[in-house]
Protein backbone atom coordinates (compact mmCIF):
# COMPACT_ATOMS: atom_id res chain seq x y z
CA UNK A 1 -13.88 -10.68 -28.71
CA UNK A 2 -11.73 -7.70 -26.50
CA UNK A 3 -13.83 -7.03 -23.32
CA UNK A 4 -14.76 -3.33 -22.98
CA UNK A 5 -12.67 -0.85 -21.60
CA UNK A 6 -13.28 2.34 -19.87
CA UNK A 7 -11.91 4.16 -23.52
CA UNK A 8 -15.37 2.55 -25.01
CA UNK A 9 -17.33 4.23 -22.70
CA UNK A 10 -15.61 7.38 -23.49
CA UNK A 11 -15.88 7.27 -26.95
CA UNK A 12 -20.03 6.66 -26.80
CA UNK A 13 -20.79 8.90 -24.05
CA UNK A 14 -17.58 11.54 -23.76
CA UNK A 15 -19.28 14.38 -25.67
CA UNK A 16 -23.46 13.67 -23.82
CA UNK A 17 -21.37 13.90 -20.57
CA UNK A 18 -19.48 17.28 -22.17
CA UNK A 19 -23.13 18.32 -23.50
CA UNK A 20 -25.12 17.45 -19.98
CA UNK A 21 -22.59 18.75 -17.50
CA UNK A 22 -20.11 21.97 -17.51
CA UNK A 23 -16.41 19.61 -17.64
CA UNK A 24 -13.71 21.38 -16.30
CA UNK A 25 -10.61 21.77 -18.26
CA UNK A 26 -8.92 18.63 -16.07
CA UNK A 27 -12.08 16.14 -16.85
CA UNK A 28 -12.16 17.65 -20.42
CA UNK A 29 -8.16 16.11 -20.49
CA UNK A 30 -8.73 13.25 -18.69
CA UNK A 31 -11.66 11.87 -21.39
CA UNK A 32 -9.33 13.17 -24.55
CA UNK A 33 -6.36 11.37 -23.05
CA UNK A 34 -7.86 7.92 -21.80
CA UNK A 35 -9.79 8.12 -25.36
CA UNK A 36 -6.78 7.92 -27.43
CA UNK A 37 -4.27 5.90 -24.81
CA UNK A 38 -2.71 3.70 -26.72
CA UNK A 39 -4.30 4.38 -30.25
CA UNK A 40 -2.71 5.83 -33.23
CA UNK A 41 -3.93 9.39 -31.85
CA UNK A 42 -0.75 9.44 -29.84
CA UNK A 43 1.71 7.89 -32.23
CA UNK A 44 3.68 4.89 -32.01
CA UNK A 45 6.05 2.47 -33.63
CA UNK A 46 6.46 -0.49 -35.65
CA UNK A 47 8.53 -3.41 -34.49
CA UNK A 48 9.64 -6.59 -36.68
CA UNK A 49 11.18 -9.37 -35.57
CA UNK A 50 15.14 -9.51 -36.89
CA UNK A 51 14.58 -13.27 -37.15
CA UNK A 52 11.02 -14.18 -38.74
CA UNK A 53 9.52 -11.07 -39.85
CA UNK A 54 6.49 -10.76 -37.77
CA UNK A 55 5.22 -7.05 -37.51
CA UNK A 56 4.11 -5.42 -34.35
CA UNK A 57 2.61 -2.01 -34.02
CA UNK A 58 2.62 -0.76 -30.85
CA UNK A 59 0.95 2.65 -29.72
CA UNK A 60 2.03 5.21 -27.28
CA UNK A 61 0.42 5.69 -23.60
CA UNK A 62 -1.08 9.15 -22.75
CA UNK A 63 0.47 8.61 -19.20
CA UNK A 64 -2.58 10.39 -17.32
CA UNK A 65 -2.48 9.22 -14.10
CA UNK A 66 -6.09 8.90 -14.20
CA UNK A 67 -6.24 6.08 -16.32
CA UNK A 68 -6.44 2.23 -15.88
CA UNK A 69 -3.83 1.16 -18.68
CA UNK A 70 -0.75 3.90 -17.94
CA UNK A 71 -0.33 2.35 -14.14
CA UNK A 72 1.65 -0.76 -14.33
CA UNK A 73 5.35 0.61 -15.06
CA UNK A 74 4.60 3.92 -12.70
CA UNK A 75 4.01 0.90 -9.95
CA UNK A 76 6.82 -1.00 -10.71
CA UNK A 77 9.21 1.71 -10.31
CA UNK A 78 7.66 3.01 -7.49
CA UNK A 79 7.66 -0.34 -5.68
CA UNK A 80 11.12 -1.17 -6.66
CA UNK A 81 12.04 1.73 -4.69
CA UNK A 82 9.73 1.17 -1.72
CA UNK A 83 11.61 -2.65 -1.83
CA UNK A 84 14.58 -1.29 -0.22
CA UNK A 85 12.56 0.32 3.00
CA UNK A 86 10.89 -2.25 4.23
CA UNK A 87 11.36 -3.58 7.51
CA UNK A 88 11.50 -7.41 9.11
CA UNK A 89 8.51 -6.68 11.11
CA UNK A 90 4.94 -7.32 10.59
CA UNK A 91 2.76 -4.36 8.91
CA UNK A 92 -0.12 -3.00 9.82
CA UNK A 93 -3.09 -1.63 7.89
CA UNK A 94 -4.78 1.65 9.35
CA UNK A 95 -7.67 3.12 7.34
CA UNK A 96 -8.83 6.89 8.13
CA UNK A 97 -12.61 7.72 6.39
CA UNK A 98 -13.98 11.13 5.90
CA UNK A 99 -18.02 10.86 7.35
CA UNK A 100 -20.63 11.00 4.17
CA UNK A 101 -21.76 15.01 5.62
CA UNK A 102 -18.24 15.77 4.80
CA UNK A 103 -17.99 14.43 0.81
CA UNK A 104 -19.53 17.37 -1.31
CA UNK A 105 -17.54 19.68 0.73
CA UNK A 106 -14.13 18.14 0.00
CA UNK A 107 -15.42 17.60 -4.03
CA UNK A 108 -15.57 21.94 -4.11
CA UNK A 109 -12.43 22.26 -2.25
CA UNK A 110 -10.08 18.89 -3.48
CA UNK A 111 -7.15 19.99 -2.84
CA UNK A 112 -7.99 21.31 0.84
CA UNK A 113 -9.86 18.60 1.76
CA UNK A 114 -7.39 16.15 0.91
CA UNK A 115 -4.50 17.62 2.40
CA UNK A 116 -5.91 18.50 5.76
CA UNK A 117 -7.27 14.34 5.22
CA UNK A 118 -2.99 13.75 5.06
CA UNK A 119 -2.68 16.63 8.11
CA UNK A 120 -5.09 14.44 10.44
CA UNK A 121 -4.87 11.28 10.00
CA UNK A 122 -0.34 11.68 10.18
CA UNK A 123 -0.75 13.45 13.19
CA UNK A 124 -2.75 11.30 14.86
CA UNK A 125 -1.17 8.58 14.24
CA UNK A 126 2.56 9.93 15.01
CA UNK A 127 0.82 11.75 18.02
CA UNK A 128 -1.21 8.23 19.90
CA UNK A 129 2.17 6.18 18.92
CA UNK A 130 4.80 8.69 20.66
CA UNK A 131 2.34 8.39 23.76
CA UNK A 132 3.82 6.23 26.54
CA UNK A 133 0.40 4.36 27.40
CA UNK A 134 0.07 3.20 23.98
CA UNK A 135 3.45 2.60 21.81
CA UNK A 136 5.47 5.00 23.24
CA UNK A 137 7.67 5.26 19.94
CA UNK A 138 8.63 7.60 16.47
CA UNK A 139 7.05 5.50 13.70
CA UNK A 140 6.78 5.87 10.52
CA UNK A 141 4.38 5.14 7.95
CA UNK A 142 2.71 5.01 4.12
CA UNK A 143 -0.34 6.85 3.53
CA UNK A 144 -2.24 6.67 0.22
CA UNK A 145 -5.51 8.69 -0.83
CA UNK A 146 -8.11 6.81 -2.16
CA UNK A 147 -11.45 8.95 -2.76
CA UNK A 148 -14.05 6.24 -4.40
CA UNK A 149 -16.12 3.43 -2.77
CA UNK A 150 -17.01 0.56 -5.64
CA UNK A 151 -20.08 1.40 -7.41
CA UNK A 152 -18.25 5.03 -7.80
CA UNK A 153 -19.69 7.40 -5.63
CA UNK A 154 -17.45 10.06 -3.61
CA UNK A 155 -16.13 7.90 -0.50
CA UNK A 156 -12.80 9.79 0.65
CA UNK A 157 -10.68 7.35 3.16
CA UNK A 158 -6.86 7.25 3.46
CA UNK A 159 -4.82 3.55 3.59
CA UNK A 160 -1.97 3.71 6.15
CA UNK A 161 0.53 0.88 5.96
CA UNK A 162 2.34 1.24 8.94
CA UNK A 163 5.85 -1.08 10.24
CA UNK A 164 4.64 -2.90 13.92
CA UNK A 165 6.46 -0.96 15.90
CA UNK A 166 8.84 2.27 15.85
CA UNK A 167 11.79 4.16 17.64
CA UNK A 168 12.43 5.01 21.38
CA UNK A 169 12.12 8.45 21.96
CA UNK A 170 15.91 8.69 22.49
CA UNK A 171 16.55 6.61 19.34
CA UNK A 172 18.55 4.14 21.41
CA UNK A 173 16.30 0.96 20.71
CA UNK A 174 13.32 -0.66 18.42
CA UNK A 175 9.87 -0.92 20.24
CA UNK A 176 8.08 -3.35 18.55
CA UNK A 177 3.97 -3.53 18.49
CA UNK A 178 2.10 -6.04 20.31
CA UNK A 179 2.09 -9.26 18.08
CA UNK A 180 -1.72 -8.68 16.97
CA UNK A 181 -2.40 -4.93 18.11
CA UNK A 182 -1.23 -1.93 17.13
CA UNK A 183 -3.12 1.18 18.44
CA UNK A 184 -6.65 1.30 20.04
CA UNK A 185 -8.78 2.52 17.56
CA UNK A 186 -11.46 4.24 19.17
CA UNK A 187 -8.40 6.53 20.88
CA UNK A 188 -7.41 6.91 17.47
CA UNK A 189 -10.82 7.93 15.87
CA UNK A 190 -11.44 10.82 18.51
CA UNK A 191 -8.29 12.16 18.03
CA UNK A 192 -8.57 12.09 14.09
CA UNK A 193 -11.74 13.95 14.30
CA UNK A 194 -10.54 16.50 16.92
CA UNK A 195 -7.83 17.09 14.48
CA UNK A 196 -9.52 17.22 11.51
CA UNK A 197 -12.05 19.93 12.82
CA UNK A 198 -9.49 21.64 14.11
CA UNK A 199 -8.08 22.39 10.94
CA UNK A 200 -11.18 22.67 9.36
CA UNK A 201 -12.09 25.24 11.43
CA UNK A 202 -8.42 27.13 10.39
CA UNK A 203 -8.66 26.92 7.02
CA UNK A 204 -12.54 28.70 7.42
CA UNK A 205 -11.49 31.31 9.71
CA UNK A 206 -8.51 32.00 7.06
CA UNK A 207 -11.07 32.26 4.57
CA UNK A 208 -9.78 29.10 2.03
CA UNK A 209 -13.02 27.49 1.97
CA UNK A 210 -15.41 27.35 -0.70
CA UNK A 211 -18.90 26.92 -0.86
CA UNK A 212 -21.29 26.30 -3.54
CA UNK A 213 -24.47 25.30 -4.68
CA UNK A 214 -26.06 23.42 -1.74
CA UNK A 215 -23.31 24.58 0.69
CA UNK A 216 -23.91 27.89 -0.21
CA UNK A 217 -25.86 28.35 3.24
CA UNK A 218 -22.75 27.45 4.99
CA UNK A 219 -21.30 30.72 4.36
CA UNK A 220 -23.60 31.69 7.42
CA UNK A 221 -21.25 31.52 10.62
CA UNK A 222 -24.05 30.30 12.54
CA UNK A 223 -25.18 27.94 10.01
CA UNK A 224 -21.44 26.58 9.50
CA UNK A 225 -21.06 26.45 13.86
CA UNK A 226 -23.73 24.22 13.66
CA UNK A 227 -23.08 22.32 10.61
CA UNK A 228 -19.31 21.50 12.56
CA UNK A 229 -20.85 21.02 15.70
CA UNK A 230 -23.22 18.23 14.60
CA UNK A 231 -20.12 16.19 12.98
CA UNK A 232 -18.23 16.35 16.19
CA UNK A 233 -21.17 13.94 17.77
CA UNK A 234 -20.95 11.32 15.18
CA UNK A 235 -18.18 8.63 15.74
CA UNK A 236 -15.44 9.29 12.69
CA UNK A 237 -14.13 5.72 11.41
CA UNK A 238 -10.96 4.65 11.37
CA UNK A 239 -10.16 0.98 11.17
CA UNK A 240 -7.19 -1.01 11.63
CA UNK A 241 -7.07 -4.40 9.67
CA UNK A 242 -4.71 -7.49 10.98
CA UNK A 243 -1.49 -7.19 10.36
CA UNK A 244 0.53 -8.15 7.54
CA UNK A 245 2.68 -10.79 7.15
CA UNK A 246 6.34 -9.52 6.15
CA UNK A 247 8.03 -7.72 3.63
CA UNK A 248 7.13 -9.54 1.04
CA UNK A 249 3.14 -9.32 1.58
CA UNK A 250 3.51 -5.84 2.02
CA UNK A 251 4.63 -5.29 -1.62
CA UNK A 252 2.08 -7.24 -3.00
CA UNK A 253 -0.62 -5.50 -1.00
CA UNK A 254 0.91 -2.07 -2.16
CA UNK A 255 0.65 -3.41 -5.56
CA UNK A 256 -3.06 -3.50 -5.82
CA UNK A 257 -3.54 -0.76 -3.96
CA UNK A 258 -0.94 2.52 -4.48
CA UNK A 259 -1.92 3.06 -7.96
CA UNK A 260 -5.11 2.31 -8.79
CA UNK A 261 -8.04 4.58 -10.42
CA UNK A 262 -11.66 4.67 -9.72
CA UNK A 263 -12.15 1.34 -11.73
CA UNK A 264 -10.09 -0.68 -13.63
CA UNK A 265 -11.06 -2.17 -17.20
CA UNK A 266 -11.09 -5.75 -15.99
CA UNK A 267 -14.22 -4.82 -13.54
CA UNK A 268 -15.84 -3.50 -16.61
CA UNK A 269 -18.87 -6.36 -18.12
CA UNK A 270 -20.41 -4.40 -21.13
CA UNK A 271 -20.67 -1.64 -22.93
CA UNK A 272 -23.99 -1.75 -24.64
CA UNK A 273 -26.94 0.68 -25.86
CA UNK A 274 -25.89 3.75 -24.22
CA UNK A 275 -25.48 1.48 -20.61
CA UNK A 276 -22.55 0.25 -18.29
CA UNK A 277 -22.41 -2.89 -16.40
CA UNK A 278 -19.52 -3.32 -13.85
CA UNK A 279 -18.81 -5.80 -11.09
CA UNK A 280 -18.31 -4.63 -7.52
CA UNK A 281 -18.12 -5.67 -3.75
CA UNK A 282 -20.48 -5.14 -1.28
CA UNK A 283 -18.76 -5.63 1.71
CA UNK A 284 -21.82 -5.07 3.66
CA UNK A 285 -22.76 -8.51 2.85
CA UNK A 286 -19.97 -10.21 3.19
CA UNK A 287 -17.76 -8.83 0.65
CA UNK A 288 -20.18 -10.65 -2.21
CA UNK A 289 -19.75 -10.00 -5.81
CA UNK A 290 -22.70 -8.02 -7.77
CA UNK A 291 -22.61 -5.93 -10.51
CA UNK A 292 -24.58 -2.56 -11.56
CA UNK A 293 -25.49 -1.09 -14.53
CA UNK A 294 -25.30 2.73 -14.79
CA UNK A 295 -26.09 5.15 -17.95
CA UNK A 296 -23.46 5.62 -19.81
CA UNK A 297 -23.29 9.41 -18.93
CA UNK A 298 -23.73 8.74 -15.61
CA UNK A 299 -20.86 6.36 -15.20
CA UNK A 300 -18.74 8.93 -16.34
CA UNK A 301 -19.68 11.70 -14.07
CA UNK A 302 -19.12 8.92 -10.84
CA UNK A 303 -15.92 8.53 -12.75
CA UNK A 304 -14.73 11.82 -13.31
CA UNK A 305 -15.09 12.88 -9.13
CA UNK A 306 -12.01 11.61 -8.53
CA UNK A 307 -10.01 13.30 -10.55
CA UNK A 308 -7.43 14.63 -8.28
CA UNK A 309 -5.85 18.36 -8.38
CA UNK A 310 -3.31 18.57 -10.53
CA UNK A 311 0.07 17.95 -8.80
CA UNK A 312 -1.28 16.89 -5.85
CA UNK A 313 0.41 13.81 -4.39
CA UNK A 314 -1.96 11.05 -3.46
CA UNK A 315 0.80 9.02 -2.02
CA UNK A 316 2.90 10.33 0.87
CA UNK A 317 5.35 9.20 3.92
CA UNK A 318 5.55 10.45 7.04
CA UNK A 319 8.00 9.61 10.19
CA UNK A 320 10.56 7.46 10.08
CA UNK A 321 9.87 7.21 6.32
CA UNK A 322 10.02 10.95 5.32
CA UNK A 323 12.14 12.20 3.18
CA UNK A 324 14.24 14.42 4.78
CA UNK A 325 15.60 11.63 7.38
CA UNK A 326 15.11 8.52 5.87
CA UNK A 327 18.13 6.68 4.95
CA UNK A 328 19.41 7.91 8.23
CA UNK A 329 16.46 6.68 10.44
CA UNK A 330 15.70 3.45 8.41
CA UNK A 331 19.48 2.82 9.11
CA UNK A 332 19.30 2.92 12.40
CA UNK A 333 16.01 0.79 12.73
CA UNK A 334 17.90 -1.82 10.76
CA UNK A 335 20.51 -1.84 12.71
CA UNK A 336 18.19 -2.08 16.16
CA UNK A 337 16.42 -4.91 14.64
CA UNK A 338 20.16 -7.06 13.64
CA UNK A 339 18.83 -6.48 9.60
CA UNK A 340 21.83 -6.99 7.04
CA UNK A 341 22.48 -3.67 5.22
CA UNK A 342 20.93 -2.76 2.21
CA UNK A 343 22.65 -4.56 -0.67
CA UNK A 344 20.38 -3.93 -3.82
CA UNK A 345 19.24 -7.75 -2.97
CA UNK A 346 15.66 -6.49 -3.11
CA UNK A 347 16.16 -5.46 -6.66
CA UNK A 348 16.45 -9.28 -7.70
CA UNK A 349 12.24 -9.35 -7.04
CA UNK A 350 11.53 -6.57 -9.10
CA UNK A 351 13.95 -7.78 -11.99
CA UNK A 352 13.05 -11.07 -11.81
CA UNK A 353 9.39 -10.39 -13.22
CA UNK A 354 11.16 -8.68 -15.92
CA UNK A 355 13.59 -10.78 -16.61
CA UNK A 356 11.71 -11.81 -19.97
CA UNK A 357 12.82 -9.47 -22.37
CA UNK A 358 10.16 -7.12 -23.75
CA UNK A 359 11.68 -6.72 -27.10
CA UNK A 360 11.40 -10.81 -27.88
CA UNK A 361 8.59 -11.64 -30.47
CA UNK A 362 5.56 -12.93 -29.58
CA UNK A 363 5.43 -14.75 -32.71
CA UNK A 364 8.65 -17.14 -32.53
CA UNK A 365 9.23 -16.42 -28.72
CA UNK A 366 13.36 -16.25 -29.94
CA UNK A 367 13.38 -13.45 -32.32
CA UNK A 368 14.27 -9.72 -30.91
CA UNK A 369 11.75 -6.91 -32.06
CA UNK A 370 13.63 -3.83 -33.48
CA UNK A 371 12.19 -0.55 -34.42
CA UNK A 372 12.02 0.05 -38.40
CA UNK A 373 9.66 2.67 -37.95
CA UNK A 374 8.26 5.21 -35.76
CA UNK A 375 4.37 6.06 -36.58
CA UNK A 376 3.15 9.63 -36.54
CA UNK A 377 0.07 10.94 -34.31
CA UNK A 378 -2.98 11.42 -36.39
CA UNK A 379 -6.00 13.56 -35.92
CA UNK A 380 -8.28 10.66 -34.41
CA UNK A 381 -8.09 7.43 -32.21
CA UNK A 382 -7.57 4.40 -34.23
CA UNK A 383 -11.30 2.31 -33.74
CA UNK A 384 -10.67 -0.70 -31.68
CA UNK A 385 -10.69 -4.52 -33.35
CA UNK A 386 -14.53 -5.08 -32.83
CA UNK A 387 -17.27 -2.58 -33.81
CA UNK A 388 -19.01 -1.35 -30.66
CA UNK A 389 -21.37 -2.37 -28.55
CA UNK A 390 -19.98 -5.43 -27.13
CA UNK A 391 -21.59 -7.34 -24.27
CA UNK A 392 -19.45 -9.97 -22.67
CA UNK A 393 -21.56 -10.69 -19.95
């Protein structure tokens, strides 16, 4: 029996979520598009093998970044790429979190929010490293938006993967982190919130904010001074995890984490009587395993607050690692730290998982698929193999 997938919940529960809540145009795509992914909605192909005849029909992705089945070759490209910029030093994990008053504002003003999230938490972190009682160095780092905790509510917090260490100030050698510390992260936490606010406070004054529904009284200036001042006396948490190993634990760490969505179909339990169950982690008991059960309609809205802006890049670099310098600047590191030059070697990973071809048949395993025939879209998703609901728990 398939286990559920997030496209089951969509198509018993899409239209009561479109009939309950007022979906935006972006929410409206994202349920029409992970609905149909990879059903005969979007067209596809047939495939036979040229050796025993077995027939394959595969279907197209709708390639929404949103969903859980579209991010595997996105990822692989991407981290073929990011292959060739890594450093032989250890990596560290820095994690910037938005405080809970904080959330509903950044859900009415997304893109904002986010951005000034990037603003803060890069210039704090190029800002503590350049000073000469901490690092004293140009580094430069990863930074990917994640706005979900696991049982789906609004939990905006930004992963950092940053190389241990960066460059003198005069570029003339490699100052490497101490071996199990990379910057203290209290100093860090005041200076992300006293950055944050800082452009918070711009982007009001310039009048870019929005406020609505139970913000509305924020539009008050002395209601919003008061609002700001109460989260500058709460601590702000940012929170460094042990370093890395090298390299190669970097990519698989990037792996899980670069592309994912709010929930993946493999977290999913059942899909049953108008009700989801899904497994999470509640890392405030020791990271244990539960799971939760959710209406149906319910799941979806949790699911549909993080859809991001459109356009808006959830994964950026910064430093040493932007794009304007790069290859010049990781050059020079590489040279500091006596690392060979770049020789494609660090495609041979990425290949290597690929290196069965996708075309063979899965019925003889020697065979080569070939396309006899390409398959039209029609005007509805194909139903899936089992008639729902299922319950696999």
């Amino acid at each position: 029996m398939p286990r559920p997938e997030l496209a089951d919940v969509i198509a018993q529960a899409g239209a009561a979520y479109e009939a309950r809540y007022r979906a935006s145009p972006g929410q409206r795509r994202i349920l029409r598009d992970l609905g149909r992914c990879r059903t005969a909605a979007l067209g596809g192909h047939k495939q036979q093998c040229a050796q025993c005849g077995h027939e394959v029909i595969s279907y197209n992705s709708c390639r929404n970044r949103h969903c859980p089945k579209c991010q595997g070759p996105a990822r692989a490209r991407w981290l073929a790429a990011r292959a060739a910029e890594l450093l032989p030093v250890p990596y560290f994990h820095v994690v910037f979190t938005l405080p809970a008053p904080l959330g509903p504002l950044a859900l009415h003003n997304k893109r904002l929010l986010y951005a000034i999230l990037f603003r803060a938490a890069a210039g704090t972190l190029r800002t503590i490293a350049r000073d000469p009682r901490h690092l004293g160095a140009d580094i430069g780092f990863l930074a990917v938006l994640h706005t979900w905790g696991q049982t789906l509510q609004h939990h905006p917090h930004l992963h950092c993967v940053v190389p241990g260490g960066g460059l003198s100030p005069d570029g003339a050698r490699w100052v490497p982190a101490r071996p199990h510390f990379f910057l203290p992260v209290r100093v860090l936490s005041r200076r992300f919130r006293c950055t944050f606010l800082t452009l918070l406070r711009d982007a009001c004054l310039q009048g870019k904010l929005h406020y609505h529904g139970q913000l509305a009284p924020l539009a008050d200036p002395t209601a919003w001074k008061r609002w700001v001042h109460a989260l500058q006396q709460v601590e702000w948490v940012v929170y460094a995890k042990p370093p890395f190993g090298g390299p190669r634990q970097v990519l698989k760490y990037l792996a899980r984490y670069t592309h994912r969505v709010a929930i993946a179909n493999q977290r999913l339990v059942s899909v049953a009587d108008g009700r989801v169950t899904f497994r999470w982690k509640d890392y405030a008991h020791g990271h244990r395993a539960r799971t939760m059960t959710l209406d149906a309609v319910e799941f979806l809205r949790r699911f549909l607050l993080h859809r991001l802006p459109r356009g808006f890049h959830h994964i950026r670099q910064y430093g040493l690692l932007g794009n304007r310098h790069r290859a010049t600047q990781l050059g020079r590191c590489r040279d500091l730290l006596g690392q060979p030059p770049d020789t494609g070697a660090h495609d041979g990973s990425a290949s290597a998982a690929d290196s069965t071809p996708r075309d063979a048949c899965p019925l003889c395993r020697t065979g080569r698929l070939v396309c006899v025939a390409t398959l039209a879209p029609t005007d509805s998703p194909a139903p899936r193999a089992q008639p729902l609901p299922w319950n696999t728990s």
